[in-house]
Structures are given as structure tokens and as C-alpha cells.
C-alpha atoms as a PDB file:
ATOM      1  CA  UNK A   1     107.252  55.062  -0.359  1.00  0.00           C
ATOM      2  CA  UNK A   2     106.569  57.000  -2.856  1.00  0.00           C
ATOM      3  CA  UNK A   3     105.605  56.586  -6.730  1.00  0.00           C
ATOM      4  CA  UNK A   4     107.636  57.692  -9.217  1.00  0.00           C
ATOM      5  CA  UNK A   5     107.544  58.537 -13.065  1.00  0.00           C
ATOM      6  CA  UNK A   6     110.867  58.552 -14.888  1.00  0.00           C
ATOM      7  CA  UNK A   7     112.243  58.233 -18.480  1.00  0.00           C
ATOM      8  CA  UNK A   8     115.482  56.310 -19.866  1.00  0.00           C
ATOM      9  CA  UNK A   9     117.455  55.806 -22.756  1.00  0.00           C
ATOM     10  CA  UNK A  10     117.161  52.145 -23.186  1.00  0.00           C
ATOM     11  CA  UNK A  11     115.259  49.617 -24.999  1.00  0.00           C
ATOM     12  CA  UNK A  12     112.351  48.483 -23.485  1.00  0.00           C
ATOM     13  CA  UNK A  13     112.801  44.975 -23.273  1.00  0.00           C
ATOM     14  CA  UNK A  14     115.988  45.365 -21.332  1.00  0.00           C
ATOM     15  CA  UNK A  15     114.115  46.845 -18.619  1.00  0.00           C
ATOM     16  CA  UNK A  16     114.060  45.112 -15.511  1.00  0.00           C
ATOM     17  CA  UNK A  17     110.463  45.468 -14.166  1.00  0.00           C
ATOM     18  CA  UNK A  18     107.476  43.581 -13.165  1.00  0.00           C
ATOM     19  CA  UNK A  19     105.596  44.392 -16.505  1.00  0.00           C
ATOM     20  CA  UNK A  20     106.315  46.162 -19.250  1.00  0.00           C
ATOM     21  CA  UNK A  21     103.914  47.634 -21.722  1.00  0.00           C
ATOM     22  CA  UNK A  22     103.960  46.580 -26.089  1.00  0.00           C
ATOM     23  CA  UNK A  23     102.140  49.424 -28.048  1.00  0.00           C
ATOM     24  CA  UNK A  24      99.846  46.646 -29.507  1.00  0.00           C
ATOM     25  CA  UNK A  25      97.531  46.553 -32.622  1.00  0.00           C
ATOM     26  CA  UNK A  26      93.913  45.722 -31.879  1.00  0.00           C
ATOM     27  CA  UNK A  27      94.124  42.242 -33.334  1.00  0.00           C
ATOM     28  CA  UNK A  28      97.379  41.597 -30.825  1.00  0.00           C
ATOM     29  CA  UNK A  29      99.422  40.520 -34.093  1.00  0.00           C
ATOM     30  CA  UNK A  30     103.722  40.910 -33.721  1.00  0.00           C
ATOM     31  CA  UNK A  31     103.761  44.026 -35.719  1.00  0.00           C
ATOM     32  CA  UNK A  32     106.913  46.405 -36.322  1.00  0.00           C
ATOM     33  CA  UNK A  33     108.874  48.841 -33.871  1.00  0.00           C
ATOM     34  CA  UNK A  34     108.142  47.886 -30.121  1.00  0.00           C
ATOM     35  CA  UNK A  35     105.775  45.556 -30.608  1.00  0.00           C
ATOM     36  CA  UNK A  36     108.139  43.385 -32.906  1.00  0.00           C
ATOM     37  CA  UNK A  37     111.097  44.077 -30.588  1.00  0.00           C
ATOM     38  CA  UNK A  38     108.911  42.911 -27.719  1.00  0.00           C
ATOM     39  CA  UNK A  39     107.711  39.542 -29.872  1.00  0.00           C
ATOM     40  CA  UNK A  40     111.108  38.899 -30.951  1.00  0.00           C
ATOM     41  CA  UNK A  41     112.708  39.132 -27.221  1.00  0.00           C
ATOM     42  CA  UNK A  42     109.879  37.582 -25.332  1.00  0.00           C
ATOM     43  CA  UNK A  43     109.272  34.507 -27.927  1.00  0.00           C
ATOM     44  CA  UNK A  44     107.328  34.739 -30.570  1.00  0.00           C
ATOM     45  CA  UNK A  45     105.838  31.449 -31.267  1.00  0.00           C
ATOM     46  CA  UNK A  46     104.487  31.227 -27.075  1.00  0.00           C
ATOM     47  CA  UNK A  47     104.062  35.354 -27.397  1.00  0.00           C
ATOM     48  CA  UNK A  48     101.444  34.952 -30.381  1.00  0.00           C
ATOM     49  CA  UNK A  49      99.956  31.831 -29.261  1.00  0.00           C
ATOM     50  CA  UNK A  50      99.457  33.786 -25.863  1.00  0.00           C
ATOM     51  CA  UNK A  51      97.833  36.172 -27.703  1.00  0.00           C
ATOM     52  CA  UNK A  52      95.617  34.423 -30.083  1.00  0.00           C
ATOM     53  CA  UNK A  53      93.647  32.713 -27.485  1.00  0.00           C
ATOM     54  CA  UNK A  54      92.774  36.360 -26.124  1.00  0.00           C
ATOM     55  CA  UNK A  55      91.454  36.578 -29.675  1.00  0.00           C
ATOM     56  CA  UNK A  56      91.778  40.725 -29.504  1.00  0.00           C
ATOM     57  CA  UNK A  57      91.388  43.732 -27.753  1.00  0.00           C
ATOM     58  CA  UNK A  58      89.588  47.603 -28.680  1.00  0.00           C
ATOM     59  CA  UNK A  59      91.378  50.733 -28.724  1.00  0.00           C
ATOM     60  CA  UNK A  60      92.502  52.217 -25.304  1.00  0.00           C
ATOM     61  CA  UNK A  61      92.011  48.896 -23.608  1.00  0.00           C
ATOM     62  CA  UNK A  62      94.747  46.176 -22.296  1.00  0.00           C
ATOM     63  CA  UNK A  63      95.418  42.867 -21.705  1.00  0.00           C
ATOM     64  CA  UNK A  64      97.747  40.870 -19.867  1.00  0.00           C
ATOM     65  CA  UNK A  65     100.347  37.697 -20.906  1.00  0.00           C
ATOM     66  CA  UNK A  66     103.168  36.199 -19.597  1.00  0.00           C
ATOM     67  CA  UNK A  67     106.458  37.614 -20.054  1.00  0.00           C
ATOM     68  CA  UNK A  68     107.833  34.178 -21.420  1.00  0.00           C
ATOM     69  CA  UNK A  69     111.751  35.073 -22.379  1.00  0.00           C
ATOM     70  CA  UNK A  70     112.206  38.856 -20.828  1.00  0.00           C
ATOM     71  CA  UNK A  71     113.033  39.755 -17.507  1.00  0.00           C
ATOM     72  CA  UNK A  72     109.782  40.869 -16.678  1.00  0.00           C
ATOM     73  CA  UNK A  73     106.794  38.529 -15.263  1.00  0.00           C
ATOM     74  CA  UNK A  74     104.128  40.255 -17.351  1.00  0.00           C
ATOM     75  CA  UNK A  75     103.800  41.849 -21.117  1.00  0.00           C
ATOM     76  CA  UNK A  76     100.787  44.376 -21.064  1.00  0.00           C
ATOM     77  CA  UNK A  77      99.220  44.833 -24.770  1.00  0.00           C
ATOM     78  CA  UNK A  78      97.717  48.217 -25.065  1.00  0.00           C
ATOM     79  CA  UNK A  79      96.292  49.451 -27.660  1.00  0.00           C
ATOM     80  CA  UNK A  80      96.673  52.865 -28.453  1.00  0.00           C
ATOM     81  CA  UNK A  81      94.607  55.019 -31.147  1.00  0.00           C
ATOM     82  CA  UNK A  82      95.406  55.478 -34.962  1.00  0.00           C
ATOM     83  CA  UNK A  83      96.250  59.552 -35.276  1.00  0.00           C
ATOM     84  CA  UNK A  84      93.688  61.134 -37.694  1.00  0.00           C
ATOM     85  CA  UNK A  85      93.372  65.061 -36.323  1.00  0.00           C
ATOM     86  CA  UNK A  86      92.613  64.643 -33.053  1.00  0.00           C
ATOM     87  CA  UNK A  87      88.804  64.686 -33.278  1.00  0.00           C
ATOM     88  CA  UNK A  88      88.427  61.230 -33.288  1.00  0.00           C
ATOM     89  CA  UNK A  89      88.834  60.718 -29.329  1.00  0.00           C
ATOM     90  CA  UNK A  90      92.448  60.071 -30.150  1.00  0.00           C
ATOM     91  CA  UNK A  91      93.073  61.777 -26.951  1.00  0.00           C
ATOM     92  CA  UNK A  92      90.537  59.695 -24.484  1.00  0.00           C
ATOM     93  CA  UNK A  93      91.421  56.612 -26.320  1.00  0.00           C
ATOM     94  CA  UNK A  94      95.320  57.399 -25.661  1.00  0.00           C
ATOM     95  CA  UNK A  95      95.055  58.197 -22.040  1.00  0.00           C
ATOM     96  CA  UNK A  96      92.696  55.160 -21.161  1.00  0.00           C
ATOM     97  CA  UNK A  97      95.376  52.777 -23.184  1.00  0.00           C
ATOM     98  CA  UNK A  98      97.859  54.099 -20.187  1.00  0.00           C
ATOM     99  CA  UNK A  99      94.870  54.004 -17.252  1.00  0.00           C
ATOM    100  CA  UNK A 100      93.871  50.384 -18.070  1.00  0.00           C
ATOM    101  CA  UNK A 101      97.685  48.900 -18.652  1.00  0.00           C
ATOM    102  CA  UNK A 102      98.245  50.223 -14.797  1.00  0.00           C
ATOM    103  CA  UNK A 103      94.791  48.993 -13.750  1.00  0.00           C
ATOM    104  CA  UNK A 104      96.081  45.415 -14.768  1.00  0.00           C
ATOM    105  CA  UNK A 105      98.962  45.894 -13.464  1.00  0.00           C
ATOM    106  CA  UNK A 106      97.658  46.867  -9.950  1.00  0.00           C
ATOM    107  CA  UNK A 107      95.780  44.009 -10.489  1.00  0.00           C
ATOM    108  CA  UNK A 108      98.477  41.594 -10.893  1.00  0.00           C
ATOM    109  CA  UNK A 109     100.651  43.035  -8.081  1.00  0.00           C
ATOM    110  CA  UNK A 110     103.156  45.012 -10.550  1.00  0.00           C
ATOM    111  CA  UNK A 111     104.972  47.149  -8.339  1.00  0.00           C
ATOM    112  CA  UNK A 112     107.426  48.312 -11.398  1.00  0.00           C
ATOM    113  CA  UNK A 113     106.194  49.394 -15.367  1.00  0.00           C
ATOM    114  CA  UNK A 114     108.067  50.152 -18.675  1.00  0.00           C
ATOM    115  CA  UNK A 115     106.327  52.201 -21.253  1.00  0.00           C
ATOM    116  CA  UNK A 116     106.809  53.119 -24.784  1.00  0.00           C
ATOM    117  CA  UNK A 117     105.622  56.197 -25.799  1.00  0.00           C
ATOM    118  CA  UNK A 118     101.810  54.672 -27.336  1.00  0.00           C
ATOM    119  CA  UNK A 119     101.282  55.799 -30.801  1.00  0.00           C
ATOM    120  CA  UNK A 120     103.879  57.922 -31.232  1.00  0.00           C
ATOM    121  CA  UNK A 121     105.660  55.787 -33.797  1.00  0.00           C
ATOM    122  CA  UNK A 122     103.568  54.550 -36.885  1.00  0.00           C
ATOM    123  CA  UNK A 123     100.453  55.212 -35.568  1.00  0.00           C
ATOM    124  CA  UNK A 124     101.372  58.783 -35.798  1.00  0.00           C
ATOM    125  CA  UNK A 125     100.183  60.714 -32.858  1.00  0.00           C
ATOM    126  CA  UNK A 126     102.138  63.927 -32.116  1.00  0.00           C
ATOM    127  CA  UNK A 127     104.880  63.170 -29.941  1.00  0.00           C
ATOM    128  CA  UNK A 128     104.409  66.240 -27.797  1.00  0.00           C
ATOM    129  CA  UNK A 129     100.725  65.234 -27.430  1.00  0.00           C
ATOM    130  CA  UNK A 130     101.266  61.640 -26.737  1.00  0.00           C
ATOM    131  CA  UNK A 131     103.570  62.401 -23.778  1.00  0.00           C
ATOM    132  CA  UNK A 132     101.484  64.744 -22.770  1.00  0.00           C
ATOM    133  CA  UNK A 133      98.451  62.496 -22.603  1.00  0.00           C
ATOM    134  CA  UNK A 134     101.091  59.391 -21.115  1.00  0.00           C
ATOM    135  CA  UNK A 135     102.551  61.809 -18.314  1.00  0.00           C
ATOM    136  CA  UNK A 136      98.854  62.760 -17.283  1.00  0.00           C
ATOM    137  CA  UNK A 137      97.399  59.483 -17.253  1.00  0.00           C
ATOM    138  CA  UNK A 138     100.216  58.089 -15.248  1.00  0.00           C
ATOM    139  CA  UNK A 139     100.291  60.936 -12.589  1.00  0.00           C
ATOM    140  CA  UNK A 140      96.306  60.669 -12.688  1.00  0.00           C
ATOM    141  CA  UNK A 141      97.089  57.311 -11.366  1.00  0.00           C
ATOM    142  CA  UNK A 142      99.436  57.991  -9.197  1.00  0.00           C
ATOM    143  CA  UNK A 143      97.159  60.604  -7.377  1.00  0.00           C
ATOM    144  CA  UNK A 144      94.422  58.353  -7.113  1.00  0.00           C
ATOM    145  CA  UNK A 145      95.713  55.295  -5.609  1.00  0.00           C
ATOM    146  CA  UNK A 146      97.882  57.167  -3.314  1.00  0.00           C
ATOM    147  CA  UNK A 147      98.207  54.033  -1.027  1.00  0.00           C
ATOM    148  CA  UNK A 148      99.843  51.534  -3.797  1.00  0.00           C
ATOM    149  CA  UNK A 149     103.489  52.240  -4.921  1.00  0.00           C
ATOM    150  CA  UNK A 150     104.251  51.585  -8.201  1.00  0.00           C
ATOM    151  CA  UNK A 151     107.541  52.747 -10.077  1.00  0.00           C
ATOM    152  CA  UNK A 152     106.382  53.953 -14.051  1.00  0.00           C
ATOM    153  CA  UNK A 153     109.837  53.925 -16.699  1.00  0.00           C
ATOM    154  CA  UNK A 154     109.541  55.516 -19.468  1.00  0.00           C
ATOM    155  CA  UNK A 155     111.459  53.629 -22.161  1.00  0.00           C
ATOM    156  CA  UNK A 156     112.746  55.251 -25.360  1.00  0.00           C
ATOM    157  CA  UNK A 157     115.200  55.177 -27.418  1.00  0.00           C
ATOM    158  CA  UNK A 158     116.586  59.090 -28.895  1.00  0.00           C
ATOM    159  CA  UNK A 159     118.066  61.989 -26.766  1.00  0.00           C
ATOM    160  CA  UNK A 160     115.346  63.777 -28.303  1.00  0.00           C
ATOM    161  CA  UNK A 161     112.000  61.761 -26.884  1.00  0.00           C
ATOM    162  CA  UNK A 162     113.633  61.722 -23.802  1.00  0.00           C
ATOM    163  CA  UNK A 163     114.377  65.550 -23.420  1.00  0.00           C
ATOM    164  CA  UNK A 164     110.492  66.037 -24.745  1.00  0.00           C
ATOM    165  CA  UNK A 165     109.498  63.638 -21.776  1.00  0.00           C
ATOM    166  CA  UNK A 166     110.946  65.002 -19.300  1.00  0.00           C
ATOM    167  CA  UNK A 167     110.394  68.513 -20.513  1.00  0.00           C
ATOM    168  CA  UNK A 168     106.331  67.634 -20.523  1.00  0.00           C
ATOM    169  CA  UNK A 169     106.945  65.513 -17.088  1.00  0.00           C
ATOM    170  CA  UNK A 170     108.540  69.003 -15.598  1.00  0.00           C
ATOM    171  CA  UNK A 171     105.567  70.958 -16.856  1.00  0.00           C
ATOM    172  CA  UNK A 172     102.682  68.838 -15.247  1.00  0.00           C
ATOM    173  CA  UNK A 173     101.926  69.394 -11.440  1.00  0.00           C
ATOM    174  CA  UNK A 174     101.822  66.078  -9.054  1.00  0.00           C
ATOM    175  CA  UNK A 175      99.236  65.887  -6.365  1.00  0.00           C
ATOM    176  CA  UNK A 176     100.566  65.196  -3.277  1.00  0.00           C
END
């Protein structure tokens, strides 16, 4: 069976998959946008205990909680990188945010992912360039763990992110 990367129209916490993925801060606070949607769905009194005693976590890493109240068994923080010009490994930082999350969730047996589109809100990245970096990272992934099957969901909410998705999914070659 093979992996597959695709993008819907839907809110991400409706999403029925193993994990699914909140654009986090570093300090793993409920903050606005996804992240607050995410907090507010999943419960945010066990949500922010949850993610007090992990105390933290740097730019392009993730960490891993319980999905408490959602539908799916895991909530991955990652923490994508503050846009400033794109000198600032803004770039690295974003793709690694998108390696690690499906690192952990190989780990934990996630055989199905929702992702936001990391940054791109009010961290500011260029939406072109953050799919860009998300679509590569997740086919990266893909290609090299060509024995475990994991389905990736893109999760966002305009006609407009979704036609720039797929439009950057279209334009970057699979492996095998």
C-alpha cells in the first residue's frame, strides 16, 4: 500500500486520523488560529497541563500528547519558525518541524496525519514557500521509509490554500 499526500477543505480537528499536527509556539502555550482551535476541541485544561509538564520545545522540533477530546489518539506540537526574510534558516527550521512531527508519529504507530500549513498564518511565512517546504518534507519522508505506509492530510480551510497546495503538490516529483 502505498503513501499518500492529499489536501482538504476542512478543519483540522474534524479530521479523523491517528494524529494530527497543532502549529505550536515554542513554549507549547494555547495560542490563536490552529493552535487555539486545537486547545479548545481537544480540552484545554488536560491539553495545557499535558503540555506544561513537557515544559517546551525549540523551533523545528515536536512533541507528542494525547489527543484527550478529538478523534484522533495523538496531538503532535510542532513548532514552526517565525518569518523574518528567509535568511534566518526559516527554511531548514520549517521542513524539520514537518520531518520530526512524522518521525514521532512513525514512532507511535500513526498510520494517518493532519497538517496545517506551519507558519503560514501569524507567523508569517510565505504561503507558497511554506507548502513548498511542507510538500517536500512530507514526500522526503515518504521516499525514505518506503516500507511504512502512512496517509499525510493536508487540512485547511480557503479554496485558495488548497488550490496553492495542490498546485505545489502537482509540481514536486515523487520517488517511486
Amino acid at each position: 500500500m502505498k503513501s499518500t499526500i492529499k489536501i482538504k477543505k476542512i478543519g483540522i480537528t474534524e479530521l479523523n486520523t491517528d494524529a494530527i499536527i497543532n502549529a505550536a509556539n515554542s513554549q507549547l502555550l494555547e495560542g490563536g488560529g490552529v493552535c487555539g482551535a486545537i486547545f479548545n476541541e481537544a480540552g484545554s485544561m488536560e491539553l495545557t497541563d499535558a503540555c506544561s509538564k513537557i515544559g517546551g520545545c525549540a523551533t523545528g522540533e515536536a512533541v507528542i500528547t494525547p489527543g484527550f477530546n478529538l478523534s484522533a489518539k495523538y496531538i503532535i506540537h510542532a513548532v514552526g519558525p517565525i518569518w523574518q526574510d528567509g535568511n534566518n534558516n526559516e527554511p531548514e527550521l520549517l521542513y524539520n518541524a514537518y520531518k520530526n512531527s512524522l518521525i514521532l508519529a512513525m514512532e507511535n504507530n500513526c498510520h494517518s496525519i493532519g497538517f496545517p500549513v506551519i507558519s503560514s498564518g501569524i507567523y508569517g511565512y510565505p504561503k507558497d514557500k511554506a507548502w513548498k517546504k511542507a510538500i517536500e518534507a512530507c514526500t522526503d519522508f515518504i521516499n525514505d521509509n518506503p516500507d511504512y505506509h502512512i496517509d499525510i492530510i493536508f487540512a485547511v480551510l480557503s479554496d485558495e490554500s488548497k488550490e496553492l497546495g495542490e498546485k505545489t503538490l502537482n509540481n514536486i516529483p515523487s520517488g517511486s
